[in-house]
PDB file of N, CA and C in Angstrom:
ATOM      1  N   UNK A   1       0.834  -1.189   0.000  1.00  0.00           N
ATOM      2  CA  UNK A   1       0.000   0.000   0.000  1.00  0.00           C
ATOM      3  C   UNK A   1       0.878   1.253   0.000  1.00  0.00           C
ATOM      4  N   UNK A   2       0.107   2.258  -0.687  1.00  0.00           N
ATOM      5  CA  UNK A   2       1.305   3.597  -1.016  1.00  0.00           C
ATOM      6  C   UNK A   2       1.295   4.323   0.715  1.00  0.00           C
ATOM      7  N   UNK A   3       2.188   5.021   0.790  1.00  0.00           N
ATOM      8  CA  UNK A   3       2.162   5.846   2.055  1.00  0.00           C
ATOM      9  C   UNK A   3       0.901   6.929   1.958  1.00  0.00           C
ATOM     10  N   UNK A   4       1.134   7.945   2.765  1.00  0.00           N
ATOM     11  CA  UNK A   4      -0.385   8.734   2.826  1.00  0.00           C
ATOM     12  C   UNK A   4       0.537   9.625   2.062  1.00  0.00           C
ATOM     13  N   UNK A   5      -0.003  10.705   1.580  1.00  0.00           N
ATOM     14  CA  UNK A   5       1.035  12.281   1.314  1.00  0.00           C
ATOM     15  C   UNK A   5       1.915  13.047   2.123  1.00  0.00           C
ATOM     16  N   UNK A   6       0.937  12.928   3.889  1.00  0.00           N
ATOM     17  CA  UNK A   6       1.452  13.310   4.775  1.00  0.00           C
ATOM     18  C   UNK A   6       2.664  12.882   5.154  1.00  0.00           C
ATOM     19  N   UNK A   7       2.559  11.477   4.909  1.00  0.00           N
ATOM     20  CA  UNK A   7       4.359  10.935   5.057  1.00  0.00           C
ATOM     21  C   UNK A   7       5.302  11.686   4.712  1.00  0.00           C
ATOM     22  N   UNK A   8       5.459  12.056   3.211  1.00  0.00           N
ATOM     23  CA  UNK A   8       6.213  12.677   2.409  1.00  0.00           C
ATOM     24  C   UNK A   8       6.424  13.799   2.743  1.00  0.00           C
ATOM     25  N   UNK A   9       5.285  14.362   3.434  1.00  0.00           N
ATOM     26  CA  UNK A   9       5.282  16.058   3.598  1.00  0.00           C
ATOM     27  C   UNK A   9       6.172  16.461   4.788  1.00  0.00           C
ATOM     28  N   UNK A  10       5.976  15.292   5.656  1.00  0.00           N
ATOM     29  CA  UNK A  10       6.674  15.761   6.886  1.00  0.00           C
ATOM     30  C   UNK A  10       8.448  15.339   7.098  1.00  0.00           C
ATOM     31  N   UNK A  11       8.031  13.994   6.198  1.00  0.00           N
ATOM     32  CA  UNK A  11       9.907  13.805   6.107  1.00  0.00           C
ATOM     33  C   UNK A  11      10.896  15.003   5.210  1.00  0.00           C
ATOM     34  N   UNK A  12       9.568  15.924   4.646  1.00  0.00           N
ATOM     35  CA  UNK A  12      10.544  16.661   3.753  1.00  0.00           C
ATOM     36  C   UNK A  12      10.795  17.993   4.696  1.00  0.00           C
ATOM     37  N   UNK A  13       9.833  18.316   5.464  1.00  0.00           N
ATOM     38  CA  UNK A  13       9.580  18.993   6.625  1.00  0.00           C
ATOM     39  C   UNK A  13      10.690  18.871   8.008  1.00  0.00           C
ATOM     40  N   UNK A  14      11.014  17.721   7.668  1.00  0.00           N
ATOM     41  CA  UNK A  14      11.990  17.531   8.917  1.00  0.00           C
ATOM     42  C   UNK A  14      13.312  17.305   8.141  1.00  0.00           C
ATOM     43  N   UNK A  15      13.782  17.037   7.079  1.00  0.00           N
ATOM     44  CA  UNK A  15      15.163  17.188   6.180  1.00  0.00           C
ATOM     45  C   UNK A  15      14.900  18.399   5.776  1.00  0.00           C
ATOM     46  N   UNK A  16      14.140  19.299   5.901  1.00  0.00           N
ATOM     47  CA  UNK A  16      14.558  21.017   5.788  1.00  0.00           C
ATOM     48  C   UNK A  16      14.929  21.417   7.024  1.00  0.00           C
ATOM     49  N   UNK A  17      14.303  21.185   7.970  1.00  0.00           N
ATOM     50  CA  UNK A  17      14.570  21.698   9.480  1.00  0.00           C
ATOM     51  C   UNK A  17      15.769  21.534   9.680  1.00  0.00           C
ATOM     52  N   UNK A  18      16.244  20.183   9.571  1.00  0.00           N
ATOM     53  CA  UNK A  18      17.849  19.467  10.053  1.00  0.00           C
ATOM     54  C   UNK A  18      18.751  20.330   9.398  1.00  0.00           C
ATOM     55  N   UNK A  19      18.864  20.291   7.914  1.00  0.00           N
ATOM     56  CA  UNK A  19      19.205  20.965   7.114  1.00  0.00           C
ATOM     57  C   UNK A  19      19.988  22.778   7.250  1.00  0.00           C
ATOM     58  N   UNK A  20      18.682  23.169   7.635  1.00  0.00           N
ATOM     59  CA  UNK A  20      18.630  24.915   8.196  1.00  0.00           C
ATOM     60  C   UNK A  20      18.722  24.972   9.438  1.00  0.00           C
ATOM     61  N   UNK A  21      19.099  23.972  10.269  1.00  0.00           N
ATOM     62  CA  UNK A  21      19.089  23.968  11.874  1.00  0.00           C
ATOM     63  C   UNK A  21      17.558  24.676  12.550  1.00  0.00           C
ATOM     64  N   UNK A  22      16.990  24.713  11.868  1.00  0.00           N
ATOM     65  CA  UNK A  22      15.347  25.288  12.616  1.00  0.00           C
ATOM     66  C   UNK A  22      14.135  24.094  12.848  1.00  0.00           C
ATOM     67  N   UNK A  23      13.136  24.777  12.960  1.00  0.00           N
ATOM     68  CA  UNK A  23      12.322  23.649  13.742  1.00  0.00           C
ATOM     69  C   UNK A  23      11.051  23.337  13.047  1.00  0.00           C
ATOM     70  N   UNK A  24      10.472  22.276  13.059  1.00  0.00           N
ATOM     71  CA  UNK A  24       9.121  22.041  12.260  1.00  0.00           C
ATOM     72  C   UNK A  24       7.932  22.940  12.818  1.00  0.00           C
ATOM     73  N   UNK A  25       7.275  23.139  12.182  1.00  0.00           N
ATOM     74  CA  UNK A  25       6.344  23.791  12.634  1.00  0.00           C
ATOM     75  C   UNK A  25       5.398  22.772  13.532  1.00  0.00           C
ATOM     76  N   UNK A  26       4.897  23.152  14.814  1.00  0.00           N
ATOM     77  CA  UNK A  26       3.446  22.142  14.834  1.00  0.00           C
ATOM     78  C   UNK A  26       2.241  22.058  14.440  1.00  0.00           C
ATOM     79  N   UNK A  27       1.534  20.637  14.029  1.00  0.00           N
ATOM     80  CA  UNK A  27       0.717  20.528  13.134  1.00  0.00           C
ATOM     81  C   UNK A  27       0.695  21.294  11.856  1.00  0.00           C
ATOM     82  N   UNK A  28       1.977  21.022  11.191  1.00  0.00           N
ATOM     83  CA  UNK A  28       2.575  21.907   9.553  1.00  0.00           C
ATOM     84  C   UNK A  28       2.090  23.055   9.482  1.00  0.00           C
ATOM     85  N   UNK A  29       2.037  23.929  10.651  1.00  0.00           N
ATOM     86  CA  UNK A  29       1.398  25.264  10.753  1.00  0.00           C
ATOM     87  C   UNK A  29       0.393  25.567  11.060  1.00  0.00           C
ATOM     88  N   UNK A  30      -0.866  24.391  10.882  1.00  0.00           N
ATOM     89  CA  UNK A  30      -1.963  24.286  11.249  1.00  0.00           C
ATOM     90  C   UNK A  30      -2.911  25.358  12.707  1.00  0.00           C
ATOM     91  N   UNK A  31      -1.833  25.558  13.128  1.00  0.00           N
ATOM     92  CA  UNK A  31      -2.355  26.345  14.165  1.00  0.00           C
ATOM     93  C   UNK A  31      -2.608  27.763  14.033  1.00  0.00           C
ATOM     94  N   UNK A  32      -3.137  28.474  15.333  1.00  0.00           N
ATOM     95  CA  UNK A  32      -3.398  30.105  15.002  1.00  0.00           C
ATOM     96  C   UNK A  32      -2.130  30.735  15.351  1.00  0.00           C
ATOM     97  N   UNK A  33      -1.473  30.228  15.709  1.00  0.00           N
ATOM     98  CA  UNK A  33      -0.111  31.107  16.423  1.00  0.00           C
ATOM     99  C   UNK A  33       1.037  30.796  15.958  1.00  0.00           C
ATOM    100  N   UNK A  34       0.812  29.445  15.041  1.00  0.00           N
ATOM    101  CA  UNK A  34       2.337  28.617  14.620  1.00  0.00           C
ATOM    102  C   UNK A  34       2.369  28.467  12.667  1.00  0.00           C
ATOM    103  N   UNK A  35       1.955  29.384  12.140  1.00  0.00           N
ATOM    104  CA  UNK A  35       2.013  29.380  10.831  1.00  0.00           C
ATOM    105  C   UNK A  35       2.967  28.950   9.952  1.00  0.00           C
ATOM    106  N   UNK A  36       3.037  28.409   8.821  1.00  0.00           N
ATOM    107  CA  UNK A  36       4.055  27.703   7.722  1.00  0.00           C
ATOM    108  C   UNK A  36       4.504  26.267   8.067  1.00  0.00           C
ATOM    109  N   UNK A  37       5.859  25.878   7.615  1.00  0.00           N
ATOM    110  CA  UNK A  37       5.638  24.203   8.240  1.00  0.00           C
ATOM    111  C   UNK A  37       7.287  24.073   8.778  1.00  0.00           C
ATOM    112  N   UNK A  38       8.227  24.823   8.405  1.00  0.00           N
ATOM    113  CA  UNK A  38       9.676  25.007   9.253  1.00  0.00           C
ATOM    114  C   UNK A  38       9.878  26.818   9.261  1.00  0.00           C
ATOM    115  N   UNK A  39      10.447  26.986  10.620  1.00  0.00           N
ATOM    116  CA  UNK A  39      11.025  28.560  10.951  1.00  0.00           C
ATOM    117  C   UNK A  39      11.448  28.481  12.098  1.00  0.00           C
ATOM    118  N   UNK A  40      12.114  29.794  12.183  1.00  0.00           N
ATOM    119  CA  UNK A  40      13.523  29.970  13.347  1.00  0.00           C
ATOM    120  C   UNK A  40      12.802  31.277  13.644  1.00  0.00           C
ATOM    121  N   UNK A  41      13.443  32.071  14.084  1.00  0.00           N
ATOM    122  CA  UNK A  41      12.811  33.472  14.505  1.00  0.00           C
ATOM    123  C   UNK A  41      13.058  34.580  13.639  1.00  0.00           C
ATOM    124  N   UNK A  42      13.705  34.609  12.492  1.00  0.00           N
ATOM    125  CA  UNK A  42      13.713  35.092  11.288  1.00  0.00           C
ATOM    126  C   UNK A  42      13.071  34.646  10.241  1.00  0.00           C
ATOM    127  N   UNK A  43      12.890  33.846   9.888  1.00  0.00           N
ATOM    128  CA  UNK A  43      12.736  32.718   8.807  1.00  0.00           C
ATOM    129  C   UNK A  43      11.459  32.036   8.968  1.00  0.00           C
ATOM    130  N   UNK A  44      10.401  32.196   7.836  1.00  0.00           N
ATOM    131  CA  UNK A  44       9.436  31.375   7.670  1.00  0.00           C
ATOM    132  C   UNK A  44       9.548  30.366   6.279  1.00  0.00           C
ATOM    133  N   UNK A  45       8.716  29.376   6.527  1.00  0.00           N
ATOM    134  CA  UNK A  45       9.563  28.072   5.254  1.00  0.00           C
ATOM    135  C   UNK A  45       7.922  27.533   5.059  1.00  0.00           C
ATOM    136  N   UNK A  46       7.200  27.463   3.550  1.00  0.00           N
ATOM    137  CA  UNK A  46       6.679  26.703   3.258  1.00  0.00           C
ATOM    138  C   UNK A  46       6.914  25.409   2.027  1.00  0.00           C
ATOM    139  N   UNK A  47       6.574  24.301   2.661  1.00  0.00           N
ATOM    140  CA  UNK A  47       7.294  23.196   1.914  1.00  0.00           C
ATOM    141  C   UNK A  47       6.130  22.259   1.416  1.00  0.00           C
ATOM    142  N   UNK A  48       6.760  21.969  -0.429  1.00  0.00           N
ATOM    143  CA  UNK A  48       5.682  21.545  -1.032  1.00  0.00           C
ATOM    144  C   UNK A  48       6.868  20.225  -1.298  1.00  0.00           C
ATOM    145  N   UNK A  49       5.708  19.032  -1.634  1.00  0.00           N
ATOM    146  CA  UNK A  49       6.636  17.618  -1.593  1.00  0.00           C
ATOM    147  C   UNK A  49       5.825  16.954  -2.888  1.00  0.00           C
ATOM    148  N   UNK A  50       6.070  16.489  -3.923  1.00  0.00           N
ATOM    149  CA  UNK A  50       5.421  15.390  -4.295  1.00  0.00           C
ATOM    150  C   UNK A  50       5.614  13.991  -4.277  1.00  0.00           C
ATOM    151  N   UNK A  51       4.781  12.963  -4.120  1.00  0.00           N
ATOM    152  CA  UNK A  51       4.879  12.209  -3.697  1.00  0.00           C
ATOM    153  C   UNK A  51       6.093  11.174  -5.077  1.00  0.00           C
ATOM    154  N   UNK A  52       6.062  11.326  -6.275  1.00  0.00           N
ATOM    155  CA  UNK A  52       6.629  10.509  -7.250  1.00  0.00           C
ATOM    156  C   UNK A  52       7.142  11.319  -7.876  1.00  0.00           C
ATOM    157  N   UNK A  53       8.299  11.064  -8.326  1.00  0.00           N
ATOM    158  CA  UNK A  53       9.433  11.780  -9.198  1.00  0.00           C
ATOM    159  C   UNK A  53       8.693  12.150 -10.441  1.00  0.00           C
ATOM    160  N   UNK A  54       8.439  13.751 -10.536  1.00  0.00           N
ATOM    161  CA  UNK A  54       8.563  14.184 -11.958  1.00  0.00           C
ATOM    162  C   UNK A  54       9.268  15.444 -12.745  1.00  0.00           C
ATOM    163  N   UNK A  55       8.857  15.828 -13.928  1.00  0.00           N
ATOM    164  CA  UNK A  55       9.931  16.918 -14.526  1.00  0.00           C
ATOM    165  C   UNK A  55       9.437  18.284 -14.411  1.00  0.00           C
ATOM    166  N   UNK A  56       8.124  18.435 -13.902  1.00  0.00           N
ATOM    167  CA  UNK A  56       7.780  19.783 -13.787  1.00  0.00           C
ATOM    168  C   UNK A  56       6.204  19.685 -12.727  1.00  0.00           C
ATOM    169  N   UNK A  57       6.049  20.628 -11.775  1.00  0.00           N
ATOM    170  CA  UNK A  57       5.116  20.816 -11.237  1.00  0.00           C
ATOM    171  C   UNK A  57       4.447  22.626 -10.974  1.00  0.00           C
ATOM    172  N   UNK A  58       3.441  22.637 -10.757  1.00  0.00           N
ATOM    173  CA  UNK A  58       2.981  24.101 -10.515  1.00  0.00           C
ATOM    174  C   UNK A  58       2.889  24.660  -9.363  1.00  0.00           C
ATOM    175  N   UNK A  59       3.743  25.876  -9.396  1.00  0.00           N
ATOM    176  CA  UNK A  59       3.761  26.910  -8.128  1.00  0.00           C
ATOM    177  C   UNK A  59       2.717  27.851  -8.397  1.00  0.00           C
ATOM    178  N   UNK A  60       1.348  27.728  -7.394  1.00  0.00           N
ATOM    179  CA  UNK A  60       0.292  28.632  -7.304  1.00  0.00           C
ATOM    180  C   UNK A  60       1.007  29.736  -6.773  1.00  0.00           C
ATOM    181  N   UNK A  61      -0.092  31.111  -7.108  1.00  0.00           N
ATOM    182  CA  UNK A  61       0.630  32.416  -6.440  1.00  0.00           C
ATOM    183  C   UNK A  61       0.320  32.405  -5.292  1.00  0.00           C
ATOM    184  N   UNK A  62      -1.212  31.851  -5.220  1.00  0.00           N
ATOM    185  CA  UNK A  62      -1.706  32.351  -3.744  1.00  0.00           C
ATOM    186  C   UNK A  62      -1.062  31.267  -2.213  1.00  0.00           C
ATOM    187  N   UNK A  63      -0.287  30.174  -3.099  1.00  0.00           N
ATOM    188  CA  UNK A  63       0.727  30.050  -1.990  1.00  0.00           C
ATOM    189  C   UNK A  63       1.923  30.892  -1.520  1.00  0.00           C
ATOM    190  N   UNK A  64       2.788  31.461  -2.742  1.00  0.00           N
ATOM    191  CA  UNK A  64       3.833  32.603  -2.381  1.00  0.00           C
ATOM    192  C   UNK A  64       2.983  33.767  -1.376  1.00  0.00           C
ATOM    193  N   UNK A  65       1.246  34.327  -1.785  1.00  0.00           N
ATOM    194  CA  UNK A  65       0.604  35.473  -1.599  1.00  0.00           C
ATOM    195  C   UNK A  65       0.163  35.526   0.339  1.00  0.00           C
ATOM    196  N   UNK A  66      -0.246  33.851   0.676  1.00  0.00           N
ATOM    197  CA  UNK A  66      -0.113  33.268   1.605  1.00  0.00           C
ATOM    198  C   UNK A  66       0.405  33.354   2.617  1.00  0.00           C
ATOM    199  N   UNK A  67       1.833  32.809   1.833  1.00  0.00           N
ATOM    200  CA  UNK A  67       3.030  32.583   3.187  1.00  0.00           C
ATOM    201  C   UNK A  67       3.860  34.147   2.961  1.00  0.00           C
ATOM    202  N   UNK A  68       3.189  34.973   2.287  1.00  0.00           N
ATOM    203  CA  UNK A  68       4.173  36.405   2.741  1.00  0.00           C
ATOM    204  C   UNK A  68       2.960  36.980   3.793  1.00  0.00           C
ATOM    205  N   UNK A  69       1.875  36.965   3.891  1.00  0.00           N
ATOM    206  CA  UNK A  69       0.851  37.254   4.790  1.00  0.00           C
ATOM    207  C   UNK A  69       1.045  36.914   5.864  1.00  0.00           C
ATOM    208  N   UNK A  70       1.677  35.314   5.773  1.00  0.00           N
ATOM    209  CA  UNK A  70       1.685  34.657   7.716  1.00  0.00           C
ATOM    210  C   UNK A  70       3.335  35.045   8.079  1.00  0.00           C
ATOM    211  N   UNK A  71       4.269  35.378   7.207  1.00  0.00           N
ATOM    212  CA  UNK A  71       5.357  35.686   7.392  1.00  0.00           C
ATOM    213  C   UNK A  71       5.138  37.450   7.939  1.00  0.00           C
ATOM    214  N   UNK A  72       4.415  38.355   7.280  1.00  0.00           N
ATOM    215  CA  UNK A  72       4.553  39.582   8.369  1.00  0.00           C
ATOM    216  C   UNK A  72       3.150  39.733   9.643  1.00  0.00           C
ATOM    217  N   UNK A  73       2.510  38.489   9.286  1.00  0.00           N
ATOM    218  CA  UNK A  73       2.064  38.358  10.354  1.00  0.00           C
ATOM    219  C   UNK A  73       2.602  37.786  11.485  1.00  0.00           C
ATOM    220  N   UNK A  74       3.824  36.827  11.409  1.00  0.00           N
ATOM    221  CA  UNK A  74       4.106  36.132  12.375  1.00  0.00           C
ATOM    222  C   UNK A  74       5.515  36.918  12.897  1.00  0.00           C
ATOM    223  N   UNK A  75       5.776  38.540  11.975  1.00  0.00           N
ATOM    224  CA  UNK A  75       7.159  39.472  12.713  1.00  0.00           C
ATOM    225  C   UNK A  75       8.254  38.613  12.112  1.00  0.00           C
ATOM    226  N   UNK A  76       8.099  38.230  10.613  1.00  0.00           N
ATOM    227  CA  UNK A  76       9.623  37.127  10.174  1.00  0.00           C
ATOM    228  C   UNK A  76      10.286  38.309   9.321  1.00  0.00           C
ATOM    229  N   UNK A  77      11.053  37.696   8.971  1.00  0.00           N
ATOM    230  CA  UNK A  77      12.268  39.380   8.289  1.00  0.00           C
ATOM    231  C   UNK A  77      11.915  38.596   6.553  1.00  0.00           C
ATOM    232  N   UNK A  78      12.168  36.994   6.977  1.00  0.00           N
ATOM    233  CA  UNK A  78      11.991  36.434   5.709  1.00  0.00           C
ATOM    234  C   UNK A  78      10.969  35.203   5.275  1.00  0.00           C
ATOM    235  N   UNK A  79      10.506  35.138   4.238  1.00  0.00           N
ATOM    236  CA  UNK A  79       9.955  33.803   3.917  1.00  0.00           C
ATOM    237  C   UNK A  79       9.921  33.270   2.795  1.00  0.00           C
ATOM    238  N   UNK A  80      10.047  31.827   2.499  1.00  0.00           N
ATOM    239  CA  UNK A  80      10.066  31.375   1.056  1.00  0.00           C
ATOM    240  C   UNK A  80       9.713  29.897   0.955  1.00  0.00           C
ATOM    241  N   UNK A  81       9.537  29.208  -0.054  1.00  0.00           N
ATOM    242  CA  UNK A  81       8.526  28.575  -0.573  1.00  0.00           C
ATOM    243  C   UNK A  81       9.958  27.090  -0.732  1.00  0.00           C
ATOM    244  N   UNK A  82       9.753  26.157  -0.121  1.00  0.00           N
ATOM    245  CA  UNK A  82      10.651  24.949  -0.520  1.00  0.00           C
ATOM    246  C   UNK A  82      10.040  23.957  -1.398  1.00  0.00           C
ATOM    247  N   UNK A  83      10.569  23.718  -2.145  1.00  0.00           N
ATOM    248  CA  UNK A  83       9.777  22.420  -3.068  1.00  0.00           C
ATOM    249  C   UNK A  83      10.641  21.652  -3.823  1.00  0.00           C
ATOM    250  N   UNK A  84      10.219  20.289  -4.385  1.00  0.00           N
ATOM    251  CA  UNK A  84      10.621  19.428  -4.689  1.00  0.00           C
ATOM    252  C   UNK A  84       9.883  19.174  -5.967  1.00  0.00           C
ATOM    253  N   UNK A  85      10.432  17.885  -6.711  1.00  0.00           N
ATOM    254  CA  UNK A  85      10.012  16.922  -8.004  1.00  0.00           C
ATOM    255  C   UNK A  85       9.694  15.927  -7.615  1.00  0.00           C
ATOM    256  N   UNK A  86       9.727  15.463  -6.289  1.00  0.00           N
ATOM    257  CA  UNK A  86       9.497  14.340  -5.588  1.00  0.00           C
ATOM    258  C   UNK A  86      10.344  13.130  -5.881  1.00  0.00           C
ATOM    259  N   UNK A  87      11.969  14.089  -6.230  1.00  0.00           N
ATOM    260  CA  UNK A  87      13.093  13.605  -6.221  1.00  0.00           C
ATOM    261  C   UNK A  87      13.656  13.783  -4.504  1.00  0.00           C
ATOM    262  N   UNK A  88      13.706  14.626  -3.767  1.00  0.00           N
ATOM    263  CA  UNK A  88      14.424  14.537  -3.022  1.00  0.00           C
ATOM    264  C   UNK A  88      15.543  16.201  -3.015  1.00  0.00           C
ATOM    265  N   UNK A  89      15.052  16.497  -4.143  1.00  0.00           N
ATOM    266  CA  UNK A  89      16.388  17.474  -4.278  1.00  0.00           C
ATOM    267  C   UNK A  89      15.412  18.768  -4.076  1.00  0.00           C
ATOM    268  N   UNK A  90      15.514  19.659  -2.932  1.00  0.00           N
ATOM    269  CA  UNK A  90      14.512  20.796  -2.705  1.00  0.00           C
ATOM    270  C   UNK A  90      15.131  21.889  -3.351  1.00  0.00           C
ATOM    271  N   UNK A  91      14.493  23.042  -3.576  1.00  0.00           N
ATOM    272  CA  UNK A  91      14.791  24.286  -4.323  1.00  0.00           C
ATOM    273  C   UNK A  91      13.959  25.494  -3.589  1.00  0.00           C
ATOM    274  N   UNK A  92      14.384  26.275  -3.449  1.00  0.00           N
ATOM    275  CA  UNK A  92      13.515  27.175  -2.827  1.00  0.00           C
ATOM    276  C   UNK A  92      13.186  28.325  -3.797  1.00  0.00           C
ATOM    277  N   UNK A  93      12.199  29.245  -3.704  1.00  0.00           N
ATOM    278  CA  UNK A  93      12.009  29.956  -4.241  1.00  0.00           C
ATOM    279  C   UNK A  93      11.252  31.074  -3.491  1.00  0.00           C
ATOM    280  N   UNK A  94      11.822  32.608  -3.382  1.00  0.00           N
ATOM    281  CA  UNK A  94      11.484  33.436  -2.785  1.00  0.00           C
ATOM    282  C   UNK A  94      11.414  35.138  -3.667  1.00  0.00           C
ATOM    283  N   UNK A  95      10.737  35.797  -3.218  1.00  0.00           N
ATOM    284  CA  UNK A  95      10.662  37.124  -3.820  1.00  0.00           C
ATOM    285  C   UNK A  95      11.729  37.755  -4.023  1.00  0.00           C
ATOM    286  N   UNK A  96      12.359  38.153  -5.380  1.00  0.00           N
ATOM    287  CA  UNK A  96      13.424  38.667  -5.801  1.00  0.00           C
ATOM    288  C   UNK A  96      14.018  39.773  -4.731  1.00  0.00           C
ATOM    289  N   UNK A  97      13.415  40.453  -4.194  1.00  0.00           N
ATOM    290  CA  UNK A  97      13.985  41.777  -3.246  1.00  0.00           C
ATOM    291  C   UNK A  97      14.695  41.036  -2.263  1.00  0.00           C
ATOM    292  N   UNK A  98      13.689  40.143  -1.975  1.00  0.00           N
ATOM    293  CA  UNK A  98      14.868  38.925  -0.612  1.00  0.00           C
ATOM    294  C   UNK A  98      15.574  38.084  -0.801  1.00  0.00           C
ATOM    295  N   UNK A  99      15.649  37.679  -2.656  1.00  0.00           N
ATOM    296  CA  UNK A  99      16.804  37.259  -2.919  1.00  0.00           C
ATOM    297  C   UNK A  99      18.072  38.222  -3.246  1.00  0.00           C
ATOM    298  N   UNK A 100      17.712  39.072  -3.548  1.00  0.00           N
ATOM    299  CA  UNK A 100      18.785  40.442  -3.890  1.00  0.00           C
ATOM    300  C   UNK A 100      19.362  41.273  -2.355  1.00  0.00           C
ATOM    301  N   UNK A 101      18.498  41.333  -1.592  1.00  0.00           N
ATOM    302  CA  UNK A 101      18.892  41.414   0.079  1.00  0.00           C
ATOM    303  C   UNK A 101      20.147  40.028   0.117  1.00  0.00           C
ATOM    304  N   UNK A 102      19.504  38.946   0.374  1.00  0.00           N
ATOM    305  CA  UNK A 102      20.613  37.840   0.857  1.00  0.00           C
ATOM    306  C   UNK A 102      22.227  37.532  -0.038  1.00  0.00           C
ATOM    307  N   UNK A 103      21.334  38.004  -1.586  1.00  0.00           N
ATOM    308  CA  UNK A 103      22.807  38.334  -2.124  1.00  0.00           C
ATOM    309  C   UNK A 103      24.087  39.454  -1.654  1.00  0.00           C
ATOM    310  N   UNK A 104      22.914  40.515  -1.357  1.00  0.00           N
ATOM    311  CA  UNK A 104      24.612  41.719  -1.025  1.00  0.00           C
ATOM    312  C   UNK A 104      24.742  41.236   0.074  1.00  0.00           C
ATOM    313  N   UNK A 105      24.367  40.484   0.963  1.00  0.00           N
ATOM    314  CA  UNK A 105      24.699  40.493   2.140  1.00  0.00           C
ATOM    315  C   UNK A 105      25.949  39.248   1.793  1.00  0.00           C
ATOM    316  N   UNK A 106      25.601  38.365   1.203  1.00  0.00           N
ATOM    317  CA  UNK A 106      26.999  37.426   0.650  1.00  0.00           C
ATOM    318  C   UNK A 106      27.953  38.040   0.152  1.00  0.00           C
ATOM    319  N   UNK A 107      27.409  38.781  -0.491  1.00  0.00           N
ATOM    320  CA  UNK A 107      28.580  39.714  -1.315  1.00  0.00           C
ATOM    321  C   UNK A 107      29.634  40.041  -0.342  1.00  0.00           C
ATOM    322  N   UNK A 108      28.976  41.059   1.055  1.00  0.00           N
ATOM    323  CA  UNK A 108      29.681  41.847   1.952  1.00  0.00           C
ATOM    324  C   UNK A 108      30.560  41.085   2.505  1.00  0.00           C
ATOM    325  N   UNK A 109      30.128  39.477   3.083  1.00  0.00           N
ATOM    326  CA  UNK A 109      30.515  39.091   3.765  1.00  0.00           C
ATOM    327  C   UNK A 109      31.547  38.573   2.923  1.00  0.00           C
ATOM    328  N   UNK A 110      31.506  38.059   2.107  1.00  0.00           N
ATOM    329  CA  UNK A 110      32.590  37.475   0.974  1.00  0.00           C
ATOM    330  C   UNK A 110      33.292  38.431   0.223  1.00  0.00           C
ATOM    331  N   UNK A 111      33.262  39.634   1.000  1.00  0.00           N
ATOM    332  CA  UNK A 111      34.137  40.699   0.527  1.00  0.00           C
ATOM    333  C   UNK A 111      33.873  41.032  -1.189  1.00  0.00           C
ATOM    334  N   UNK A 112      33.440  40.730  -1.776  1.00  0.00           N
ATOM    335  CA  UNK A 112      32.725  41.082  -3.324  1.00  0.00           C
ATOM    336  C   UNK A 112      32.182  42.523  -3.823  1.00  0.00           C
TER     337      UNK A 112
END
């Protein structure tokens, strides 16, 4: 018998956490006070999993539109969207201004 989805969702949920040293969310955010499904006290993380390996899947807006809502609702500096092919190999994807923020800040630090 196949696993549920939830399986998938949460092992990918907890190899992001380990990963970023932060923490799963409880009940994958489900709650009124604990929004998205991994974050630290900067950082909000929503994570999409599919269950079987493929070559392309669809990023809705009103998930990016979403998790920037529970991200300045929840006082985060940042938030972004983790997902997979249901390979295993995650990718994140976040709003260009906060990818262009985290770049100069590499830059600075890497002297660039």
């Amino acid at each position: 018998m196949d696993k549920p989805t939830r399986y998938y969702s949460k092992k990918q949920e907890q190899y992001v956490a380990k990963i970023l040293d932060m923490k799963v969310q409880p009940n994958s955010g489900a709650t009124s006070f604990a929004k998205g499904d991994v974050a630290d006290e900067n950082l909000l993380l929503e994570c999409k999993t599919l269950m079987k390996p493929q070559t392309e899947r669809t990023i809705y807006k009103e998930w990016l539109v979403k998790l920037k809502e529970e991200q300045l609702g929840m006082r985060k500096l940042l938030s972004a969207l983790v997902m997979d092919f249901g390979d295993n190999q995650n990718y994140v994807v976040l709003p260009l201004l906060d990818f262009k923020n985290l770049y100069e800040c590499w830059k600075e630090i890497n002297n660039d």
